[in-house]
Protein backbone atom coordinates (compact mmCIF):
# COMPACT_ATOMS: atom_id res chain seq x y z
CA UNK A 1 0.00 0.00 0.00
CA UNK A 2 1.36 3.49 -1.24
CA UNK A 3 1.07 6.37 0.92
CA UNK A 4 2.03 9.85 0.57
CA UNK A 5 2.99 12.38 2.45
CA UNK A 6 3.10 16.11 2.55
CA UNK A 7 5.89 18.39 5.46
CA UNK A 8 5.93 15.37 7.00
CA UNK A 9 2.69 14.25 7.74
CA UNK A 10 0.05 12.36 6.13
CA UNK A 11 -0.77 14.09 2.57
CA UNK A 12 -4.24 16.01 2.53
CA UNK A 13 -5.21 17.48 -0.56
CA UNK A 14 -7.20 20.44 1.01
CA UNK A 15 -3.96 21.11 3.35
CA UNK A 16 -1.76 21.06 0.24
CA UNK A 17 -3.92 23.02 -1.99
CA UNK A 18 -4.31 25.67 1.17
CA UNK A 19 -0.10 25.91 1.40
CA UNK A 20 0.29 26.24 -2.71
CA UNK A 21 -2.66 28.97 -2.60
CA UNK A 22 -0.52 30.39 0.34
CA UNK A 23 2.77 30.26 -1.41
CA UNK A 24 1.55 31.99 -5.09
CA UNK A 25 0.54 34.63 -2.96
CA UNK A 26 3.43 35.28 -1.22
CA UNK A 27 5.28 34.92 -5.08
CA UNK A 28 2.49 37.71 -6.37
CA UNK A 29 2.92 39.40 -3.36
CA UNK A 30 6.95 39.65 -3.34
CA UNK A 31 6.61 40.54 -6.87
CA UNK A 32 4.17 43.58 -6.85
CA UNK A 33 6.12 44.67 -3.78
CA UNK A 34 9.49 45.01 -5.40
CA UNK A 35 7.78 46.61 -8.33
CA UNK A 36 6.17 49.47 -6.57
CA UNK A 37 8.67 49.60 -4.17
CA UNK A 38 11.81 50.26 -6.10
CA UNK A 39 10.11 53.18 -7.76
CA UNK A 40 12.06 56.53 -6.67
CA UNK A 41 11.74 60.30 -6.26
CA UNK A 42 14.75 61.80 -8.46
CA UNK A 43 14.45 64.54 -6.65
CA UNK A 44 14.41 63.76 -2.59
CA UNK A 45 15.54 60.02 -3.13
CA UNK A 46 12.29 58.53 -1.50
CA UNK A 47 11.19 55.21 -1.96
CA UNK A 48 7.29 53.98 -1.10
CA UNK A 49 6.91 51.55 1.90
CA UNK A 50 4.49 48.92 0.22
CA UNK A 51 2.19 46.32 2.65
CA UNK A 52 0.17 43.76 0.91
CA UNK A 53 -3.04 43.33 2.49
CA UNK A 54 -5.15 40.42 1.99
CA UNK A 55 -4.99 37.02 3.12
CA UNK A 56 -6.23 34.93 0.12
CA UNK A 57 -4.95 35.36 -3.54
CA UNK A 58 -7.92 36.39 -4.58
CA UNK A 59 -8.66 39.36 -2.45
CA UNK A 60 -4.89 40.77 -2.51
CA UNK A 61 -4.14 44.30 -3.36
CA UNK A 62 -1.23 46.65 -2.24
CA UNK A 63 -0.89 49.72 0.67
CA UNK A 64 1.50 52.47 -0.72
CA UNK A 65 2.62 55.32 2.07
CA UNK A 66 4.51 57.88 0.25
CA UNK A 67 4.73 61.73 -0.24
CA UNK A 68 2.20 63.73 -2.32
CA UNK A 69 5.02 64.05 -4.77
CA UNK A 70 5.92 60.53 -5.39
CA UNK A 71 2.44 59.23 -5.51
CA UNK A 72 2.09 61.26 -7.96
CA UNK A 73 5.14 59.36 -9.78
CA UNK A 74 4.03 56.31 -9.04
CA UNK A 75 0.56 56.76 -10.54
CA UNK A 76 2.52 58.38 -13.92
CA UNK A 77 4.57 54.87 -13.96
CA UNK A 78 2.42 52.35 -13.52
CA UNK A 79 -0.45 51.14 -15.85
CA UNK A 80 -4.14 52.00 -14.81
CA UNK A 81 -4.86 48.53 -14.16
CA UNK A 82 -2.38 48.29 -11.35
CA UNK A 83 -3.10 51.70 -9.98
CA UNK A 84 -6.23 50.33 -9.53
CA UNK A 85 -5.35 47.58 -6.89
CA UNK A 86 -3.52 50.09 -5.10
CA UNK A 87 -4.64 52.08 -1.99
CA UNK A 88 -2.35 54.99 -1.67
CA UNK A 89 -1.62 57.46 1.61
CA UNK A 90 0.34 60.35 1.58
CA UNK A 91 2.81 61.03 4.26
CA UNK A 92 4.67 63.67 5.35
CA UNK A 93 8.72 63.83 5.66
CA UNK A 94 10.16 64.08 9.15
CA UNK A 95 12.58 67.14 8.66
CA UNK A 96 15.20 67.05 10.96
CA UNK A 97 16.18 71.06 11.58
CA UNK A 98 19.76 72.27 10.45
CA UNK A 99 20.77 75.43 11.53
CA UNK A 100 23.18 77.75 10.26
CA UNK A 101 24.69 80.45 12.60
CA UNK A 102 26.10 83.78 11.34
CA UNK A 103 28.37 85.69 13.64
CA UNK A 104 31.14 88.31 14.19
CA UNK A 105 34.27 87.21 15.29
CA UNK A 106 34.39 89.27 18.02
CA UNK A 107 31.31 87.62 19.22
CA UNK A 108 32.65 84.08 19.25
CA UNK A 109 32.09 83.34 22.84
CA UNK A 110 28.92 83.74 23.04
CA UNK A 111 28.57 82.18 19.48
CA UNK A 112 30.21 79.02 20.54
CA UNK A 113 27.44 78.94 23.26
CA UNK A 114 24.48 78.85 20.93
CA UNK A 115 26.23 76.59 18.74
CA UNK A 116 27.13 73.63 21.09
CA UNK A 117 23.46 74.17 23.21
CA UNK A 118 21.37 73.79 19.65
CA UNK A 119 23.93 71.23 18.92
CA UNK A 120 23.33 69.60 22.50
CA UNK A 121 19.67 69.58 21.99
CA UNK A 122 19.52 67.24 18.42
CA UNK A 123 19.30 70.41 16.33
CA UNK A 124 22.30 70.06 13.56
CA UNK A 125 24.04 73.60 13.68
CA UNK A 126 26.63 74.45 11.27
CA UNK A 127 29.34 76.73 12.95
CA UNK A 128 32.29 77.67 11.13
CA UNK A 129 34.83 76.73 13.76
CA UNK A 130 33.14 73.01 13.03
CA UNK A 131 32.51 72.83 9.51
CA UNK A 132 35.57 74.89 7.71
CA UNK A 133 38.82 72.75 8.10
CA UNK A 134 42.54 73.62 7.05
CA UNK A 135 42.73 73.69 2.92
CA UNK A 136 38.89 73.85 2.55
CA UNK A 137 37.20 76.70 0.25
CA UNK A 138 35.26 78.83 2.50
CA UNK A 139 32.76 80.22 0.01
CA UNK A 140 32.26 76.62 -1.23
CA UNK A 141 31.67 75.21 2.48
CA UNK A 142 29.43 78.09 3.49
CA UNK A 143 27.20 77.64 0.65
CA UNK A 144 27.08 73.99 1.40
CA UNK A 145 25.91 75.71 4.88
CA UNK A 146 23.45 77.59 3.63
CA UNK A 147 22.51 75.60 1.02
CA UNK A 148 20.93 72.86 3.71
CA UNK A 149 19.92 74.99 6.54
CA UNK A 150 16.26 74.88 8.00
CA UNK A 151 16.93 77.67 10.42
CA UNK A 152 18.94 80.78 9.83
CA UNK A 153 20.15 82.51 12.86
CA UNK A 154 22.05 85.38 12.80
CA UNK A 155 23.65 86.73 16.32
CA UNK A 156 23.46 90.57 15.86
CA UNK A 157 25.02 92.55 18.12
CA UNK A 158 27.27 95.92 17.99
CA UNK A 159 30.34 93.91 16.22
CA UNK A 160 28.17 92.37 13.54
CA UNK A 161 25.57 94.69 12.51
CA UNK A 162 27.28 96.25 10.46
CA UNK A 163 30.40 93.76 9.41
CA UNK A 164 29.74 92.93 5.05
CA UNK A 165 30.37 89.37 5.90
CA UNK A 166 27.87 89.00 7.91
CA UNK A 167 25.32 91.15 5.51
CA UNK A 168 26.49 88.88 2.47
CA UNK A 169 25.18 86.05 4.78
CA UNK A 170 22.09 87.51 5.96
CA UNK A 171 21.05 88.38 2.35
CA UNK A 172 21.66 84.48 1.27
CA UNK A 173 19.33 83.67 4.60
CA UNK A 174 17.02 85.95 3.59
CA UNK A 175 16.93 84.56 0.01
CA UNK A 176 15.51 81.49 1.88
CA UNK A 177 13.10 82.75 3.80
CA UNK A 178 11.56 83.94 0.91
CA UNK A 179 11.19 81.09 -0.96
CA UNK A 180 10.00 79.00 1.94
CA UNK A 181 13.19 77.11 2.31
CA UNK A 182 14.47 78.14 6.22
CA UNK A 183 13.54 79.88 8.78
CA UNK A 184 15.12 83.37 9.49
CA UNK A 185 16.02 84.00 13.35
CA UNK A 186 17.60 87.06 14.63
CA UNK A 187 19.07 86.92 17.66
CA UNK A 188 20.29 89.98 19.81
CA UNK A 189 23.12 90.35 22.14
CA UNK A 190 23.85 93.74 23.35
CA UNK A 191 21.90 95.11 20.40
CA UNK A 192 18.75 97.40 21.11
CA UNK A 193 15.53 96.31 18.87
CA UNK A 194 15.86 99.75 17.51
CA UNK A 195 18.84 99.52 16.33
CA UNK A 196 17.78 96.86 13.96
CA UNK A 197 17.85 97.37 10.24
CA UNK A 198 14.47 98.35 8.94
CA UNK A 199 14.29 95.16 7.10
CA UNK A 200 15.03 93.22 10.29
CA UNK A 201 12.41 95.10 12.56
CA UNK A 202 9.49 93.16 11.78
CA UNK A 203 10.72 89.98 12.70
CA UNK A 204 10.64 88.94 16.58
CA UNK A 205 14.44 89.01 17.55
CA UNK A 206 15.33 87.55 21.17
CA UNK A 207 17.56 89.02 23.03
CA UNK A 208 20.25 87.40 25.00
CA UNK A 209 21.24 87.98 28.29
CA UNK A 210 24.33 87.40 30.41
CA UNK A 211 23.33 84.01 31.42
CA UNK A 212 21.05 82.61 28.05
CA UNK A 213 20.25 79.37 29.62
CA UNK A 214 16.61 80.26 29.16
CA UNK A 215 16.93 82.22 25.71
CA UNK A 216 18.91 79.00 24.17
CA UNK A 217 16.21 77.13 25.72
CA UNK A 218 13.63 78.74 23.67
CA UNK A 219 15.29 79.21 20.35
CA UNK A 220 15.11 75.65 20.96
CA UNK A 221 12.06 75.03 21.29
CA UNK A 222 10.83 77.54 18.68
CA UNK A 223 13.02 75.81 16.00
CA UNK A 224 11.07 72.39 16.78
CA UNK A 225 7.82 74.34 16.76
CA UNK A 226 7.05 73.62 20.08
CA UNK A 227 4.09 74.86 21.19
CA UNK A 228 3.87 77.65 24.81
CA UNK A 229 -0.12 76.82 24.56
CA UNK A 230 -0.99 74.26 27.54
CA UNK A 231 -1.97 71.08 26.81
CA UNK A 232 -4.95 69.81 25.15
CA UNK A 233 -7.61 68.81 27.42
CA UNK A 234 -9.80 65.65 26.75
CA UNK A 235 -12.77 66.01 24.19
CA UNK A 236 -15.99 65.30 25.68
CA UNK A 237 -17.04 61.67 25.04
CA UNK A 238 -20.13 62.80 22.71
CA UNK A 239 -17.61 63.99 20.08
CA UNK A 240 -17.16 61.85 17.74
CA UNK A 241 -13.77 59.87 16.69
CA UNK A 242 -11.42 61.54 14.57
CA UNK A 243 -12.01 60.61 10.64
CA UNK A 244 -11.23 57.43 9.40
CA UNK A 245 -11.91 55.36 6.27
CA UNK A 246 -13.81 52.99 8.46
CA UNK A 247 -17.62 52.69 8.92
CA UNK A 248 -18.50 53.04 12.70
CA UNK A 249 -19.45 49.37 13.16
CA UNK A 250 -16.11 48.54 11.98
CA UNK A 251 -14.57 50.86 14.27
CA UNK A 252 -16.66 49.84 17.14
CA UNK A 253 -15.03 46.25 16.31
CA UNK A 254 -11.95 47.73 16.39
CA UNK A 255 -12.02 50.16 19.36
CA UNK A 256 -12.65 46.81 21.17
CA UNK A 257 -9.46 44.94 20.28
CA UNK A 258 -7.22 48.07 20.84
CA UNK A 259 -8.61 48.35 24.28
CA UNK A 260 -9.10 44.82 25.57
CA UNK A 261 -5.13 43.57 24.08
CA UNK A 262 -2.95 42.81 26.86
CA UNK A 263 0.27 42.57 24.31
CA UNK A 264 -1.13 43.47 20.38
CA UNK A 265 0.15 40.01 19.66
CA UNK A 266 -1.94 37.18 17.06
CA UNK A 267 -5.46 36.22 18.64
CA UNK A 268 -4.86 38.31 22.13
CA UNK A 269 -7.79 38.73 22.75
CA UNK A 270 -9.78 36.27 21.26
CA UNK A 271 -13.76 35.78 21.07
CA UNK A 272 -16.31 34.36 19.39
CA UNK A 273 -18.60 36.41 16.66
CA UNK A 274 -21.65 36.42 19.52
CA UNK A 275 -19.69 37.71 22.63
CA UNK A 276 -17.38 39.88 20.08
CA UNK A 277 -21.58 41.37 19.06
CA UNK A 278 -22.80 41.33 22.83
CA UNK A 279 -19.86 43.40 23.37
CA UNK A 280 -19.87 46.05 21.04
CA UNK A 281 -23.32 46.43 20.76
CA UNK A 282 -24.10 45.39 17.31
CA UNK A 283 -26.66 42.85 16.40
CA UNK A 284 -24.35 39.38 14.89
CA UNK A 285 -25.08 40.52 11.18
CA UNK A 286 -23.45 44.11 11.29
CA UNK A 287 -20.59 42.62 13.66
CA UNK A 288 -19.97 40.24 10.72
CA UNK A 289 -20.18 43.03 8.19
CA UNK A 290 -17.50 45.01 9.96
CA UNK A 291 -15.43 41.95 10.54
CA UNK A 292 -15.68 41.71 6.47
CA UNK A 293 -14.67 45.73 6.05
CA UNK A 294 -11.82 44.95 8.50
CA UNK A 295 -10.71 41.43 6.65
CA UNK A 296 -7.26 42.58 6.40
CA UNK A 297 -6.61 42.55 10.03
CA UNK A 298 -8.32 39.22 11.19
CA UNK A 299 -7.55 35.58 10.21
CA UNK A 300 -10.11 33.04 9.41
CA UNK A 301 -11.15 31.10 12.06
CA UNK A 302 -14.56 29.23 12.02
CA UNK A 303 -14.92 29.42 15.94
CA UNK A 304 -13.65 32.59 17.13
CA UNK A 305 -12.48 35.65 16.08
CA UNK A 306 -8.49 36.20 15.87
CA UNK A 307 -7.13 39.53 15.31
CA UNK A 308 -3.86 39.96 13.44
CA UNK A 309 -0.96 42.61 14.50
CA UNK A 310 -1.14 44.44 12.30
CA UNK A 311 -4.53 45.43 13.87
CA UNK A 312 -2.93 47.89 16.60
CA UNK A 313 -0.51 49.24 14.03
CA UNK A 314 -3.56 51.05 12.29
CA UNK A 315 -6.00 51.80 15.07
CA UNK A 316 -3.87 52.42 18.24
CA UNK A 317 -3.95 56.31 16.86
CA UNK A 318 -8.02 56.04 17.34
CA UNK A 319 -8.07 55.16 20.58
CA UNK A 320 -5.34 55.89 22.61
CA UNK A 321 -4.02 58.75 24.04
CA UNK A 322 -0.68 59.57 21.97
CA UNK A 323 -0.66 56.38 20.69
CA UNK A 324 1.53 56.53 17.19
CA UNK A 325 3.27 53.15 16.20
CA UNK A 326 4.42 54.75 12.65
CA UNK A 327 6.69 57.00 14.76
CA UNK A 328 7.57 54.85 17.08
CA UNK A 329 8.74 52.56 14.07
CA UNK A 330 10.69 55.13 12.24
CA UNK A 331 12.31 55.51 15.61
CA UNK A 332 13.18 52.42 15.91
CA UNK A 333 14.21 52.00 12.17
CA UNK A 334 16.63 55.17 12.73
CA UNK A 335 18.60 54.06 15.57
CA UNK A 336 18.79 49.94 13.71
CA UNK A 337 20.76 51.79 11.33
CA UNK A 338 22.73 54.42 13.40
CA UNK A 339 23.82 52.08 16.76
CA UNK A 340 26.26 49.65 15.76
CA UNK A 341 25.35 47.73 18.99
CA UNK A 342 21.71 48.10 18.85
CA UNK A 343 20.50 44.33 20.18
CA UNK A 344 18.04 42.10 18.11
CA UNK A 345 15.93 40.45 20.44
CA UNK A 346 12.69 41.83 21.20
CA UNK A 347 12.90 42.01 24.89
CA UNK A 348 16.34 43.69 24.82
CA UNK A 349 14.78 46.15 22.03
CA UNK A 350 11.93 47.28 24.74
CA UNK A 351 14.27 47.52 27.66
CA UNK A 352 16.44 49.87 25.52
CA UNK A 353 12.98 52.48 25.16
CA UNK A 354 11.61 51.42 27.85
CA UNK A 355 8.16 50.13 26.38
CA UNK A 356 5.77 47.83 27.29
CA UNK A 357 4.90 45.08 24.51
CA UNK A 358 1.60 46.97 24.37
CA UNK A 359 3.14 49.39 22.98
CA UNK A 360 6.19 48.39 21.02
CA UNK A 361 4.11 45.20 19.32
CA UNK A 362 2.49 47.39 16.86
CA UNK A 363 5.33 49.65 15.99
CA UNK A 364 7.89 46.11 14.81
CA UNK A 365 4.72 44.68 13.50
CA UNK A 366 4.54 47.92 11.05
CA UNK A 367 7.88 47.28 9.95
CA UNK A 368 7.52 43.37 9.65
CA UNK A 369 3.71 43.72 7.39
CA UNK A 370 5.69 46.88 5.09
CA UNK A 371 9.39 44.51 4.80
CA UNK A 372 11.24 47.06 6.21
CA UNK A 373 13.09 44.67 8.54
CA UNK A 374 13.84 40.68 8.90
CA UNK A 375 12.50 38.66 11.55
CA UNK A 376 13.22 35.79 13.12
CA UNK A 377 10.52 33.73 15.22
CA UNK A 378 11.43 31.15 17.00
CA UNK A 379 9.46 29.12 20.03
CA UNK A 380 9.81 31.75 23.26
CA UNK A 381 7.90 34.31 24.99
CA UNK A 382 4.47 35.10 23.69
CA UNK A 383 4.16 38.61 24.90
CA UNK A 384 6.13 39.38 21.22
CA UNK A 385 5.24 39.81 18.05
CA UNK A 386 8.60 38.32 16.75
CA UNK A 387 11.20 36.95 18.77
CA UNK A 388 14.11 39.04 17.06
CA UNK A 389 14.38 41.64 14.31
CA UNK A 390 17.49 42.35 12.03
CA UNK A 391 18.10 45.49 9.50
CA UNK A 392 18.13 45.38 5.84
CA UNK A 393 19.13 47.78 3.09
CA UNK A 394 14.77 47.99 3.06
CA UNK A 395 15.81 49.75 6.34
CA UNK A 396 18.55 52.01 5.07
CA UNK A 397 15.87 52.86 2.45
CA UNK A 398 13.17 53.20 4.78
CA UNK A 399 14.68 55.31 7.26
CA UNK A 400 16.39 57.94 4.23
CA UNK A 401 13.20 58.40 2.65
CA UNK A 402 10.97 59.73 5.68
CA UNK A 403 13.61 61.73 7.43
């Protein structure tokens, strides 16, 4: 008697047809990845970050995240059909502020001060004491200053205000602030506001004191656009949720699973399609509607209902406070690729932030569903989505293109 078997076990023809079904999808899905996501922006270098959604063959289609400006590419290069299967969302870049500081040499002191507190405080500061070295052209590395500032600051005092140096480079900052490029800051030390130049009195211009602690402190804060209003109180509970592309049964579904999740890990919670109604407060055929809408994030299960993680990855921002797994994955992306000794495992990974699995779960998962990193499960703890996580050039890529 012949018998055949299939990953070592007894061959079943609806478990083999289920894994070849499986595998073409991860071939198609590979595939249309690589094709969307190797297009580029000539201009800012961007690449999309792609995540195939859809379980079955049949019902897959592709999640593109991208700036205005290379959707628009992307919907130039591919053919209609294509664009078609495609849900697109813009994004915005995360702009990391570069300062430039203009000074008098007399003033160098208190220059040097500014300079290494901005510098201090994550805010990239070109200073020519840093930046111009012995042999170097110092028109060509001032322009390259200029060139790539966010913020110009100019320290105007009694030495500088009238030095042609210093004009020539307030002209070139001004230039900027014109055509929306950087920010113009004037900053006063020993100078009276009237003794501005005319051009320069409209502008709010600090003033330093002996002891800028506090001043530095500001300009700080200004340059990341932090706000001196208080915080936000909480919105009444009538209002109603912020936006979403979601009808409201679906989002009652999902409200559930974001607050009931003890570690946004596979089928935590679980529940069957009755209690999962009784719950939310839908009658059974709208809470199997909304599980239908929400396909994407669930696996089938004929006797309960198993959410997936990428679940908390798109509706933590609903319905918790501050909540924001993108960011917190681009911040974990950005220090993958810039700490030679960051660690791998999962557990090591939240000790370094100090995050619960709550709330570092959804942030890997994003990476893991988009292919921005590789993981590695193996049998362990259960409180993780993955068990470790390594970088990739899909990293490098990621990381460049939204910052």
């Amino acid at each position: 008697m012949i018998s055949m078997t299939y990953n070592g076990k007894p061959f079943k023809a609806g478990d083999f047809e289920k894994d070849m079904k499986r595998k073409m999808r991860d071939l198609v899905a590979a595939e249309m990845r690589e094709r969307v996501g190797s297009i580029r922006d000539p201009k800012t270098g961007e690449f999309p970050v792609v995540v195939v959604r859809g379980h079955q063959l049949e019902d897959m289609r592709l999640a593109v995240e991208a700036s205005p400006e290379l959707i628009a590419i992307i919907r130039e290069r591919l053919p209609l059909e294509d664009i078609g299967m495609i849900d697109f969302t813009e994004v915005e870049r995360v702009v990391s502020p570069k300062a430039f500081l203009s000074y008098a040499s007399e003033d160098r002191d208190v220059a040097e001060r500014v300079a290494e507190e901005l510098q201090a405080a994550g805010v990239e500061t070109w200073w020519d004491r840093w930046e111009i070295g012995a042999g170097d052209s110092i028109v060509q590395k001032i322009n390259q200053g200029l060139g790539g500032c966010t913020h110009f600051i100019v320290l105007l005092s009694p030495n500088s205000i009238n030095k042609p140096w210093v004009q020539t480079e307030i002209d070139a900052g001004f230039v900027r602030r014109v055509s929306g490029e950087a920010k113009f800051i004037p900053l006063r030390s020993n100078l009276p506001a009237e003794q501005l130049p005319p051009l320069l009195r409209p502008l709010h211009s600090p003033a330093l004191t002996e002891t800028p602690e506090k001043e530095i402190e500001q300009l700080v804060s200004d340059i990341y656009e932090l706000t001196r209003k208080p915080k936000l109180g909480t919105k009444p509970s009538a209002v109603e949720q912020p936006p979403s592309p979601y009808s409201s049964a679906a989002m009652a579904v999902a409200e559930y699973f974001c607050r009931e999740t003890t570690h946004a890990v596979w089928a935590d919670p679980q529940i069957s399609e009755e209690g999962l109604a009784t719950a939310v407060g839908l009658s059974l055929e709208d809470t199997q509607d909304a599980l239908y809408e929400l396909r994407d994030f669930f696996r089938d299960d004929h006797f309960a209902v198993l959410p997936d993680k990428n679940l908390w990855t798109e509706f933590d921002k609903y319905f918790l406070d501050g909540a924001d797994p993108q960011a917190d994955a681009l911040t974990i992306a950005a220090d993958m690729m810039n700490t030679p000794d960051f660690p791998e495992k999962m557990s090591e990974i939240a000790e370094r932030y100090e995050w619960s699995p709550r709330r570092i779960n959804p942030a890997v998962a994003y990476l893991i569903d988009r292919n921005l990193v590789r993981d590695v499960h193996y049998l362990g703890d259960g409180r993780w989505v993955t068990s470790e996580i390594e970088r990739t050039d899909a990293t490098r890529r990621f990381v460049k293109s939204r910052s």
